[in-house]
Structure formats: structure tokens, C-alpha cells
Protein backbone atom coordinates (compact mmCIF):
# COMPACT_ATOMS: atom_id res chain seq x y z
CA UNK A 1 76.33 -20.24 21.49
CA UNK A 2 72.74 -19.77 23.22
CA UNK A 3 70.73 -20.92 20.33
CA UNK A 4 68.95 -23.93 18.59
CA UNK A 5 71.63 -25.91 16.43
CA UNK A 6 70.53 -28.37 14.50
CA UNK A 7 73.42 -30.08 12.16
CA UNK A 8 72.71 -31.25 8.45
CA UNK A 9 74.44 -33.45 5.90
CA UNK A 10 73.68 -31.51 2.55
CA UNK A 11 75.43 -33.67 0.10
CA UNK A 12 79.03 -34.29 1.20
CA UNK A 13 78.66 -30.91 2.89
CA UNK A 14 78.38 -30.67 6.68
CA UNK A 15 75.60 -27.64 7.72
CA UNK A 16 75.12 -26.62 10.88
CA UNK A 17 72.42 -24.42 11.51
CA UNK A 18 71.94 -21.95 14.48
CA UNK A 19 68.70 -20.45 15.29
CA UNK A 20 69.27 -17.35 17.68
CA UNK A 21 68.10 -14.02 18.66
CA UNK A 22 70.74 -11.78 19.55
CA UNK A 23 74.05 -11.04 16.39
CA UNK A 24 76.92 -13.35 17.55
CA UNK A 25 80.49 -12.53 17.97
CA UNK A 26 83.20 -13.35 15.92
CA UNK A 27 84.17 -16.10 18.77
CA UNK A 28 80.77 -17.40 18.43
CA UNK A 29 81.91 -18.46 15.23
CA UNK A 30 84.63 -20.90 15.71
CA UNK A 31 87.21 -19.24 13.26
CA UNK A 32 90.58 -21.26 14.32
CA UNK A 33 93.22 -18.49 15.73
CA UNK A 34 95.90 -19.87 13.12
CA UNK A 35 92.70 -19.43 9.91
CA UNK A 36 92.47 -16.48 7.92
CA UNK A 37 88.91 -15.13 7.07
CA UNK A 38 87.24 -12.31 5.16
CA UNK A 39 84.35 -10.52 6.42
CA UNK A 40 82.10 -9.96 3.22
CA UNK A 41 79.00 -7.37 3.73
CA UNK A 42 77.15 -4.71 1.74
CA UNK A 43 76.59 -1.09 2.48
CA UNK A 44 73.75 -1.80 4.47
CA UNK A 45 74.90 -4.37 6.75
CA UNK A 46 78.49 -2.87 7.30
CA UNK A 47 77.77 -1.88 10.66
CA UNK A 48 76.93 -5.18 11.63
CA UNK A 49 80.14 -6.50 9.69
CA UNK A 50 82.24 -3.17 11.68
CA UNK A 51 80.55 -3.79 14.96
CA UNK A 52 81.64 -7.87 14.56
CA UNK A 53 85.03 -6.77 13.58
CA UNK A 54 86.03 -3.84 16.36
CA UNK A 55 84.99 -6.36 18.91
CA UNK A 56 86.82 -9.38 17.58
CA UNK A 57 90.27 -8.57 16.09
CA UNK A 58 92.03 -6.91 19.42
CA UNK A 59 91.58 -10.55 20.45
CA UNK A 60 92.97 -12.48 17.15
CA UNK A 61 96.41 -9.98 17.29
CA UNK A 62 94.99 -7.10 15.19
CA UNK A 63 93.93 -3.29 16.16
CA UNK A 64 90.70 -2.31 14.87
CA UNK A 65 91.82 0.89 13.68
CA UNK A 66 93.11 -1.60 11.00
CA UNK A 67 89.50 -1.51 9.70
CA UNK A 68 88.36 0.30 6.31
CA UNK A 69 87.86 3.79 6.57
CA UNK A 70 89.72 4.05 10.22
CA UNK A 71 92.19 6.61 10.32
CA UNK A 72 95.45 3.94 9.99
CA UNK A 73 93.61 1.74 7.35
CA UNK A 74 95.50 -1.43 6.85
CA UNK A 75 95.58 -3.45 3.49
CA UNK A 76 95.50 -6.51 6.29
CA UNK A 77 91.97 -5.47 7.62
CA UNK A 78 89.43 -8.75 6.43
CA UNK A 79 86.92 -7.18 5.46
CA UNK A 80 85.64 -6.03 1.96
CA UNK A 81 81.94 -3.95 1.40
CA UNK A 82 79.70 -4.85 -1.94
CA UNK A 83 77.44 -2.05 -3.35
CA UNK A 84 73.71 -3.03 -2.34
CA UNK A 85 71.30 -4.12 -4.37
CA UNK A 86 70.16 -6.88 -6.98
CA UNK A 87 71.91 -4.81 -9.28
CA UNK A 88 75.55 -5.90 -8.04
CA UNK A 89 74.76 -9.41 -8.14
CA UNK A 90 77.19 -9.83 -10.86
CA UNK A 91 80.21 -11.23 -11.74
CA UNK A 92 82.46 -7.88 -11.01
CA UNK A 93 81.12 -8.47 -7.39
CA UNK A 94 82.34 -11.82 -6.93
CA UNK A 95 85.37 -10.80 -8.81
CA UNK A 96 86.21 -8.22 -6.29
CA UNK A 97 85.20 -10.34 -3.57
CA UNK A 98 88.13 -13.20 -4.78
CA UNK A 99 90.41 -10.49 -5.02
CA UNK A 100 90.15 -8.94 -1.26
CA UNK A 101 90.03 -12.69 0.10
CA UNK A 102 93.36 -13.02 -2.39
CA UNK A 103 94.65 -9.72 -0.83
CA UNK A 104 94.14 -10.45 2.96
CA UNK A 105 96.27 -13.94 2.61
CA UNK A 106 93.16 -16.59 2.50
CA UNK A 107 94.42 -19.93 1.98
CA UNK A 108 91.95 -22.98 1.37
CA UNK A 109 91.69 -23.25 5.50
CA UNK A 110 90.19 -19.53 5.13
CA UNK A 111 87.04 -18.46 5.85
CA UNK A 112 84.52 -16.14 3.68
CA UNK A 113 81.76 -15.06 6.20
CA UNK A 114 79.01 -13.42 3.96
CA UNK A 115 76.72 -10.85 6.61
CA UNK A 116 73.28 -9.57 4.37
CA UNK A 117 70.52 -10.39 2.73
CA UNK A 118 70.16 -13.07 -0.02
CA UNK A 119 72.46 -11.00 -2.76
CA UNK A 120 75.20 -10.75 -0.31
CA UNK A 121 74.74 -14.92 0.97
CA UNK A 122 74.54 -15.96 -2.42
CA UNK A 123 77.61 -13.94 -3.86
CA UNK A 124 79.69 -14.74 -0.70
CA UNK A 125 78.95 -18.57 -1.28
CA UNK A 126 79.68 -18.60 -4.99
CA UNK A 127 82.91 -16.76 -4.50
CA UNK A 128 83.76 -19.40 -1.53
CA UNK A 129 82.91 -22.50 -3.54
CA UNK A 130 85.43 -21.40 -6.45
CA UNK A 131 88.42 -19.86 -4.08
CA UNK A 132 91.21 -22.38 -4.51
CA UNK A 133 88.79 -24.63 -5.74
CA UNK A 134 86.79 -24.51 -2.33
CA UNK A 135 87.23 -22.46 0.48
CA UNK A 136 85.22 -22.61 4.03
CA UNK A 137 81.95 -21.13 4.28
CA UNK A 138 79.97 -19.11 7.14
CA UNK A 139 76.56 -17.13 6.28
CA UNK A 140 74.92 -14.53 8.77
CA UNK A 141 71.92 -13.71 7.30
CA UNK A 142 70.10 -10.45 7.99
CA UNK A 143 67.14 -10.51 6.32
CA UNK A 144 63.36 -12.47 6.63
CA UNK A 145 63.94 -13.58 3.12
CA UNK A 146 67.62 -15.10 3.54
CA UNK A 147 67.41 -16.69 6.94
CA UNK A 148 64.09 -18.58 5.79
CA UNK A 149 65.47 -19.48 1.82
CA UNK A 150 68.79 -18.31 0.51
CA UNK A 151 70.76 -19.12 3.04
CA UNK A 152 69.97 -22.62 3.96
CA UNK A 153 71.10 -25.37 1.44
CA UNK A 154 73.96 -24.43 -0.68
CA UNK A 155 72.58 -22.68 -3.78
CA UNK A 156 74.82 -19.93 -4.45
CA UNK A 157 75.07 -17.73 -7.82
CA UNK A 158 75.27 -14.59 -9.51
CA UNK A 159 72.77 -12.89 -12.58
CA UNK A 160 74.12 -12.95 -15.70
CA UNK A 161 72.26 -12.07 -19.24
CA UNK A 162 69.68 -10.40 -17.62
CA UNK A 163 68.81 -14.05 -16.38
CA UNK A 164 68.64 -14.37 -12.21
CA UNK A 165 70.96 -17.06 -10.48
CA UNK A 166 72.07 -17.73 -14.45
CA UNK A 167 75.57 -19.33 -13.28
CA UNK A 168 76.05 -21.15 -9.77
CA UNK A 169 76.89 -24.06 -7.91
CA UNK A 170 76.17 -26.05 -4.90
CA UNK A 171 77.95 -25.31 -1.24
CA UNK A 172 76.02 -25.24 1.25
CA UNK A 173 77.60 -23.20 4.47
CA UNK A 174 79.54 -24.66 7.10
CA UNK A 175 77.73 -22.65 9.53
CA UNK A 176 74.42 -20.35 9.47
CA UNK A 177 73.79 -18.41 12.36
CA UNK A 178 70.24 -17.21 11.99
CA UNK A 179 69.93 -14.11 14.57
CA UNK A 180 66.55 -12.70 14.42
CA UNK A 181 67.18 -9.84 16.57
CA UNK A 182 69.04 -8.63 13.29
CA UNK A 183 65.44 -8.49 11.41
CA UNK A 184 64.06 -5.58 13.77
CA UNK A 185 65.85 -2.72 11.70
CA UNK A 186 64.41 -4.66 7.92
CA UNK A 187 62.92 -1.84 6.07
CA UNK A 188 59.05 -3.32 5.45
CA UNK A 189 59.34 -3.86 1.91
CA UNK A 190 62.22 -6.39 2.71
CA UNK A 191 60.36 -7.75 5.95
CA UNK A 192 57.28 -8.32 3.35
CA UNK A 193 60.06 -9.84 0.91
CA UNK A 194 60.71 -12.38 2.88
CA UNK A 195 57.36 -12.85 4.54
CA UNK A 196 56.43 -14.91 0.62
CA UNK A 197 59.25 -16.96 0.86
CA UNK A 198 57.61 -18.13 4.87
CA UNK A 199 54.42 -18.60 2.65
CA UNK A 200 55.95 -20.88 0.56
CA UNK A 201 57.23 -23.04 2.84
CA UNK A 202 54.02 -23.30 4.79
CA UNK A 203 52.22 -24.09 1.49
CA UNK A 204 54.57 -26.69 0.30
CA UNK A 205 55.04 -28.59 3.41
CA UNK A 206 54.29 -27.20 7.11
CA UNK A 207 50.13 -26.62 7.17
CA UNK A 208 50.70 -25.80 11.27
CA UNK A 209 52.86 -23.14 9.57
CA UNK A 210 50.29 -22.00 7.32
CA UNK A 211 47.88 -21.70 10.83
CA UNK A 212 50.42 -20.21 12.31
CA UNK A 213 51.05 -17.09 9.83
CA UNK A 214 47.05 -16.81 9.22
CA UNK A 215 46.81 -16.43 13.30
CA UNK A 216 49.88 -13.95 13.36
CA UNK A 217 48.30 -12.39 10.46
CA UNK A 218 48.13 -8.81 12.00
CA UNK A 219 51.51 -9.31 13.93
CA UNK A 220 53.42 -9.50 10.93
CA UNK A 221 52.26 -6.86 9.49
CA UNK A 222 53.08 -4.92 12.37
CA UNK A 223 56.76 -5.72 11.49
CA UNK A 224 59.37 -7.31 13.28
CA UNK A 225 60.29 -4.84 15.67
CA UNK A 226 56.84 -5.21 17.55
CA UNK A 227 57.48 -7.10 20.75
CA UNK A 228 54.79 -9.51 20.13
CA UNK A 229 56.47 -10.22 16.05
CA UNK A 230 60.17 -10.58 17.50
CA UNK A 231 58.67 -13.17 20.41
CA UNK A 232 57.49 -15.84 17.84
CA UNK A 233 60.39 -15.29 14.98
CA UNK A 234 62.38 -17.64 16.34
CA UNK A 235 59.74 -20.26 15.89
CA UNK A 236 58.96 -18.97 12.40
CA UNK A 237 62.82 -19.15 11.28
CA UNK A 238 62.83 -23.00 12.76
CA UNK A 239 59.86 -23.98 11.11
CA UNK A 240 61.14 -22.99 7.59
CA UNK A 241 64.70 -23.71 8.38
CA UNK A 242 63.55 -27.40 9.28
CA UNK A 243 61.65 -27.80 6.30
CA UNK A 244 64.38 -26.46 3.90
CA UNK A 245 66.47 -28.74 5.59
CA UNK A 246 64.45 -32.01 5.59
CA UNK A 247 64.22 -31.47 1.44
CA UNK A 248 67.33 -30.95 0.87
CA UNK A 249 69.09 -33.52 2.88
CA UNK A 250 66.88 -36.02 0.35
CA UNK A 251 68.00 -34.03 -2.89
CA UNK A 252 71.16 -31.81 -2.01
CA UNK A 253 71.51 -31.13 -6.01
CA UNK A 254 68.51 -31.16 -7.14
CA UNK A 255 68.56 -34.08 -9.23
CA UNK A 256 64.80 -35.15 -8.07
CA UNK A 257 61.57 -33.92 -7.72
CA UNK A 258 61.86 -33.32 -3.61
CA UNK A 259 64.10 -30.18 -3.82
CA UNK A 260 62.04 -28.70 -7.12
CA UNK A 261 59.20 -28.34 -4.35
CA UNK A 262 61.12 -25.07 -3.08
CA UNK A 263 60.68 -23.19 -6.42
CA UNK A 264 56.63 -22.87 -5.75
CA UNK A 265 56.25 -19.42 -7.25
CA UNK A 266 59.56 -19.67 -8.69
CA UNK A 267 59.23 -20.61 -12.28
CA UNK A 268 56.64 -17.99 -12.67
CA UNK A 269 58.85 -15.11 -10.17
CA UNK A 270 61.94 -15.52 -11.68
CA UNK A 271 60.46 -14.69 -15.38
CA UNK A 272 58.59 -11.14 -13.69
CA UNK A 273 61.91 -10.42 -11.81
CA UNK A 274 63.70 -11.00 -15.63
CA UNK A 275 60.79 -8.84 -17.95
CA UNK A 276 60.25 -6.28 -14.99
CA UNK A 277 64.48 -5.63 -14.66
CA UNK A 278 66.39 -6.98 -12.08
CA UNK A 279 66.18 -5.22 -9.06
CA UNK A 280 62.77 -3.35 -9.90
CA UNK A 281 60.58 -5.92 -7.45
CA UNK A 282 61.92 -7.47 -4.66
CA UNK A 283 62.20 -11.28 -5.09
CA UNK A 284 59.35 -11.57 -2.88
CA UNK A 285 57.04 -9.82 -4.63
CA UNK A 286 57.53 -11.99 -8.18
CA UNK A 287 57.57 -14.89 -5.71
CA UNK A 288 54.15 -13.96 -3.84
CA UNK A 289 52.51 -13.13 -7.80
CA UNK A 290 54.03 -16.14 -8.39
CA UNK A 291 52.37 -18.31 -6.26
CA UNK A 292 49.20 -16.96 -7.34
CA UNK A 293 49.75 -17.91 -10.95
CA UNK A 294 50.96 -21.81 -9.91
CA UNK A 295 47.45 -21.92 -8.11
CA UNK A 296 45.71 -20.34 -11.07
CA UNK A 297 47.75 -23.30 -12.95
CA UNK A 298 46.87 -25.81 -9.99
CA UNK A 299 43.00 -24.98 -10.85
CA UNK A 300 43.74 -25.20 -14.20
CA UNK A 301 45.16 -28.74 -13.86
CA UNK A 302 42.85 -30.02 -11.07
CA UNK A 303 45.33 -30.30 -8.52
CA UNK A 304 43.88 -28.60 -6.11
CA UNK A 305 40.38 -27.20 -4.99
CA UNK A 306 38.74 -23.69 -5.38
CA UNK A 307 38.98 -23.60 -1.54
CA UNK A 308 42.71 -24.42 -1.13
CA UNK A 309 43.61 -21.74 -3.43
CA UNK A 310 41.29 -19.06 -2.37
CA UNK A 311 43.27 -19.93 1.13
CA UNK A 312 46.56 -19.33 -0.31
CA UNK A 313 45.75 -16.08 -2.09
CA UNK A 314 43.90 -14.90 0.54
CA UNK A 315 46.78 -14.92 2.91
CA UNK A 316 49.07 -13.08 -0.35
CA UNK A 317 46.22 -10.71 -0.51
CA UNK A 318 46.11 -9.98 3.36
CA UNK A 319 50.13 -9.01 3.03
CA UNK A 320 49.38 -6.34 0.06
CA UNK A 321 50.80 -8.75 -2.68
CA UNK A 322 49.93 -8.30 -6.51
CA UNK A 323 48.23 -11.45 -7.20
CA UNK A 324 46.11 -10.20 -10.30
CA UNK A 325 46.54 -12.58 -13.25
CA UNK A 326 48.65 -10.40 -15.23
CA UNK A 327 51.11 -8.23 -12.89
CA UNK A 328 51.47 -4.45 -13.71
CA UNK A 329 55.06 -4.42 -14.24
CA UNK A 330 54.97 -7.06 -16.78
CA UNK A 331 52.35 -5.17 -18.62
CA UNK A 332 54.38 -1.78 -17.94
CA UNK A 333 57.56 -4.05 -19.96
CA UNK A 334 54.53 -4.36 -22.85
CA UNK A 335 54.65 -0.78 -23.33
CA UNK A 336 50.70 -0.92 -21.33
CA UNK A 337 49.51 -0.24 -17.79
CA UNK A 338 47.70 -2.06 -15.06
CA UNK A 339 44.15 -1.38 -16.79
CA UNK A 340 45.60 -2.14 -20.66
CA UNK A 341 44.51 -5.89 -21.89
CA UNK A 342 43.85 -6.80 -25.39
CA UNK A 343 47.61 -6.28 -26.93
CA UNK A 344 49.61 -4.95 -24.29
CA UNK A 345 48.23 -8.19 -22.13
CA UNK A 346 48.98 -10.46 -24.53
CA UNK A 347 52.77 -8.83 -25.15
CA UNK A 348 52.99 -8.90 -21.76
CA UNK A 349 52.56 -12.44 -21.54
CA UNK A 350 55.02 -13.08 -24.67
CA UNK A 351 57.87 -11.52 -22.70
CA UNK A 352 57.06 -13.64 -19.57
CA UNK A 353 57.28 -17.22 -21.92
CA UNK A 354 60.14 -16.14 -23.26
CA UNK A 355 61.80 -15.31 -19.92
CA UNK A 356 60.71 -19.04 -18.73
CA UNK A 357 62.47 -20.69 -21.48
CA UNK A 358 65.43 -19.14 -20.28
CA UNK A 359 64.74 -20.83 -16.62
CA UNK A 360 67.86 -23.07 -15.37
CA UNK A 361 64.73 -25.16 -14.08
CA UNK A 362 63.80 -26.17 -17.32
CA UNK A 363 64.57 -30.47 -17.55
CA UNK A 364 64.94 -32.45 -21.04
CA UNK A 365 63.69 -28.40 -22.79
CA UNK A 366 60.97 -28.51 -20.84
CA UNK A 367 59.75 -26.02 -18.46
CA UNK A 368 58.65 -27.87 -14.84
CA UNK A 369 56.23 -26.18 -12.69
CA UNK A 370 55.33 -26.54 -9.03
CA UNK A 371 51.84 -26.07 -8.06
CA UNK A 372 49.85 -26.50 -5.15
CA UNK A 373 47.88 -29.45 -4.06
CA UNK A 374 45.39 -30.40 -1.32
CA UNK A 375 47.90 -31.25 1.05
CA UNK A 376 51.50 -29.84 -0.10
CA UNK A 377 52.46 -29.24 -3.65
CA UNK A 378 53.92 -31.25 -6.19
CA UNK A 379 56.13 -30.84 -9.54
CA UNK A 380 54.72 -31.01 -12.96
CA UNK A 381 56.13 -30.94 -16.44
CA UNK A 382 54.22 -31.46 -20.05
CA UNK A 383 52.56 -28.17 -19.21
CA UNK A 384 51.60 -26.58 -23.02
CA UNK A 385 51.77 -23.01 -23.76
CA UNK A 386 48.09 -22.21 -23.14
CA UNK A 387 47.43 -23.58 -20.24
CA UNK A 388 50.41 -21.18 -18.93
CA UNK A 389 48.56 -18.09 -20.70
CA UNK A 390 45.65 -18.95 -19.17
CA UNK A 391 47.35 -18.20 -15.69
CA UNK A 392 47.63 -14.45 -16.87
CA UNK A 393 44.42 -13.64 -17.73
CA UNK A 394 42.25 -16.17 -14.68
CA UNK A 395 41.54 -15.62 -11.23
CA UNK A 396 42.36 -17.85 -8.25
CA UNK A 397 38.96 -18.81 -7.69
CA UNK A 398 37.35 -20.76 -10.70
């Protein structure tokens, strides 16, 4: 395989991670002739998951007419399509998912490869890490967002009670193959989705990454089919990779403080995602608005300078993120609007805390948040209701 490979020991798991541009083949993959695998996608990345497939099974014994929706289907054909979407991150999904891998023959030696975006990587995973108690594992992600987060380190998980990633585990893949030539058909809103993640990352712990993204400022926001975006994505996909990596190699299960860096933004996104309805934003988005808020916090706490933060939010700002104190879909939950304050801001921020208590990041009942510092970012706990209110009604820059 013409790529970077780095390999990672994530726990007792075994990662290896391959940084490419062009979508590999099924050989590329290193499926054993004698294992059985199922080819898990979604609507919008079943021609990738067709295209993999036509070219591959002539080779491992099977026609490809034996595909879904080919004239002479085949109950035998590995492959199985999820509706799209945030919404079908549920347990049906994964349900169906165990029953096609159950259907084609998959043993424990079987493989579940998972092709889309951070739904599709984190459904595929969960379902693999319960299959006979533990089946093998290959991602391909196709989106900013999951090559740069949801596919690296072995969180997996499904929504449940209205509450994002409410039941999981840990598996991290056996193999990644990060391809970003698959990033140049990413509708913009997606590109931009995972553009906050990239942010995150450089905030946290990569400031030649942070340069880097202010320099390319105008390059990605051209998109990443613009010949001077797809040059430097490999670089940008490495960078974030190798951080993700580094962190979770020193905390695979998040039983310190190291890993907890990754949910900058999170503790504040996941609660918008929950009070605006799943599905309604894009996780980037509450992640971006939540980044904003943990440096509104960071000021708050004296973590970090005036200067640092107006840095940070200026670089949201540039990408066309909401990073007003209270964001308009919270306040649109309230029953208010994106000018209302007095009551509707105030119910608006109710429904937010009460979202955060139901945060799996919570430790001992008490909510932890990560907020930026001078140099990185760091995890903090003891945090008391107001100073978290405060975050939705002050700017970035006091």
C-alpha cells in the first residue's frame, strides 16, 4: 500500500494507521482468502463500498452480480447499506448490522469493514466489538471529520435517550486507511464539520498545526477538491492522526486526564447537539460553538489570555462558525430566537445544564471540562453552575 503507516498499541489493541490519497482495494486490505468479511456503508458512501466490491470478489471466488440490487442478488453478497444520517445512529442499526454479518457466515476470524463518515465508523466498530464477543475491525473513513477524530482510537457507540454516544465501548480498528482523495466529493457543510475537529487538535496540542490552518486559511475554505486543498491534506490528516495517536497510546480508556484533552468543545457540543435534536447541527458545528464557550470558560478561570482566545475564535469565526455566547438553536429549543435574551436566554441555558449532567464525561457526578491554555489545554473539574452560565451570555474577549 503506497501510503504513510504508522502502527499503534491502543490498549491491548494493535492499530495500524494508513495515511493515503487514492481509495484502496479490497487487496489493499489484507482480508485472509479463507476470512469472511462484511462490507458495512451508508447510502452515501455505497458507491465507494460497490466500486470496492465489483473489483474485489471475482478474485476471492464470487461474481459481482452477487451484489445488492444486481440482477442475480445473492443472500451471500457481504455487504449491508445503513440509512444516512445521525438519525440512524441507533441501536436498530447496529442490530441490523449483527444480523447481515450473522447472515453472510462471519465467524470471530471475520471482518466488519465500516466505509463513511463518523456515524457509519462508530456503528461499524460497536457492532464489531460485540460480534461473538469480538470480531476484527477495518475503518475507511470518508469524511474530514472521521479520518481526523472518530476513526482513530477505538471509541465506538450508538445514541440512545436522546443522549449522543450514550452506550459504547473501546476497540480501536485493526486497520484505518485514511484516503483523502475520498474527501474531494464532501458536501461543504461536512468538509466544514470536520474542519472543527482539525481545530481542536491544533489547539490542544500541535501549535505548527494551528499556523498551518491560519496560513491555509483561504484554501480550506475553497474546499477539498481545489488542487492546492487536496496537495496539503495528507499532511493535515498526519498531523491530527499523530496527535490522536500519541494521547491515546498514554490513556487507551480514558481512565486519565491525557485522553479527556480530545473532548475540547465536547462537554459543551455534545449538550447543543442533545437540546438542538440529534442530527439538526452537524457535530462540528456544536463542537466549533463549543470551543468558543471552553475559552469563554478558560477566561473565566484565568487559564488562558485575552489574546490566546481571541486567536482561537478568530480562526472559528474565519470558517463561518456560531461562536456567540448563547447559540441560536439552543435558544430556538427555549421557544426564543437568535435576538430573544431575558427568559428565552436563560431557558435556553437550563436545557443546556441539564443536557451536561447527562454527559458520560461526567467523573465522581461531576461535570469535567477542557479548556484552553497558553500552550495546549488542560482538564478541569469543581466548575460551579455560574461560572458555566456565564459562558452563555460572555464574549471571547474579556
Amino acid at each position: 500500500m503506497n501510503a504513510t503507516e504508522t502502527v499503534h498499541l491502543f490498549g491491548r489493541y494493535e492499530s495500524r494507521l494508513a495515511v493515503r490519497r487514492p481509495f484502496p482495494a479490497l487487496a489493499d486490505l489484507g482480508i485472509p482468502d479463507k476470512s469472511g468479511f462484511l462490507v458495512v456503508c451508508d447510502r452515501n458512501t455505497e458507491p465507494y463500498a460497490r466500486a470496492l466490491l465489483a473489483r474485489s470478489l471475482p478474485a476471492r471466488g464470487l461474481p459481482s452480480s452477487s451484489l445488492p440490487g444486481a440482477a442475480a442478488a445473492a443472500p451471500s453478497a457481504p455487504l449491508h447499506v445503513l440509512e444516512p444520517g445521525e438519525e440512524a445512529k441507533n441501536w436498530l442499526s447496529v442490530e441490523a448490522a449483527l444480523r447481515a454479518a450473522k447472515e453472510a457466515g462471519l465467524g470471530r476470524d471475520g471482518v466488519f469493514i465500516g466505509i463513511g463518515g463518523g456515524v457509519v465508523t462508530d456503528l461499524v466498530a460497536f457492532a464489531a466489538s460485540v460480534y461473538m464477543r469480538g470480531a476484527r475491525l477495518t475503518l475507511l473513513p470518508t469524511t474530514l471529520l472521521a479520518m481526523v477524530d472518530a476513526a482513530v482510537g477505538g471509541k465506538t457507540g450508538f445514541d440512545l435517550f436522546g443522549v449522543k454516544n450514550f452506550v459504547g465501548t473501546f476497540r480501536p480498528a485493526d486497520l484505518v486507511v485514511l484516503s483523502t482523495d475520498a474527501l474531494a466529493t464532501l458536501p461543504h457543510r461536512e468538509w466544514l464539520s470536520g474542519l472543527a475537529e482539525a481545530v481542536k487538535t491544533a489547539v490542544i496540542a500541535d501549535a505548527g498545526l494551528l499556523d498551518l490552518m491560519e496560513g491555509k486559511r483561504d484554501a480550506l475554505l475553497a474546499g477539498p477538491a481545489k488542487p492546492d486543498t487536496a496537495a496539503f491534506l495528507p499532511e493535515l490528516v498526519r498531523r491530527c492522526v499523530a496527535v490522536k495517536a500519541r494521547i491515546v497510546e498514554a490513556d487507551p480508556l480514558e481512565t486519565g486526564a491525557e485522553r479527556a484533552l480530545l473532548n475540547l468543545g465536547h462537554t459543551f457540543g455534545h449538550a447543543l447537539e442533545s437540546v438542538a435534536g440529534l442530527g439538526r447541527l452537524t457535530h462540528g458545528e456544536a463542537v466549533a460553538w463549543g470551543i468558543s464557550r471552553a475559552c469563554a470558560l478558560g477566561l473565566s478561570l484565568g487559564s488562558l489570555s485575552p489574546a490566546r482566545a481571541g486567536r482561537i475564535v478568530s480562526l472559528l469565526d474565519s470558517f463561518g462558525y456560531e461562536t456567540r455566547p448563547m447559540h441560536p438553536a439552543a435558544l430556538a429549543a427555549a421557544g426564543g430566537n437568535a435576538t430573544a435574551g431575558g427568559g428565552a436566554g436563560a431557558a435556553a441555558a437550563g436545557l443546556l445544564l441539564a443536557a451536561m449532567e447527562s454527559d458520560k464525561k461526567k467523573k465522581s457526578g461531576e461535570l469535567r471540562f477542557v479548556v484552553p491554555t497558553e500552550t495546549g489545554a488542560r482538564v478541569m473539574g469543581g466548575i460551579g453552575r455560574t461560572a458555566v452560565i456565564e459562558c452563555f451570555t460572555s464574549t471571547n474577549k474579556e
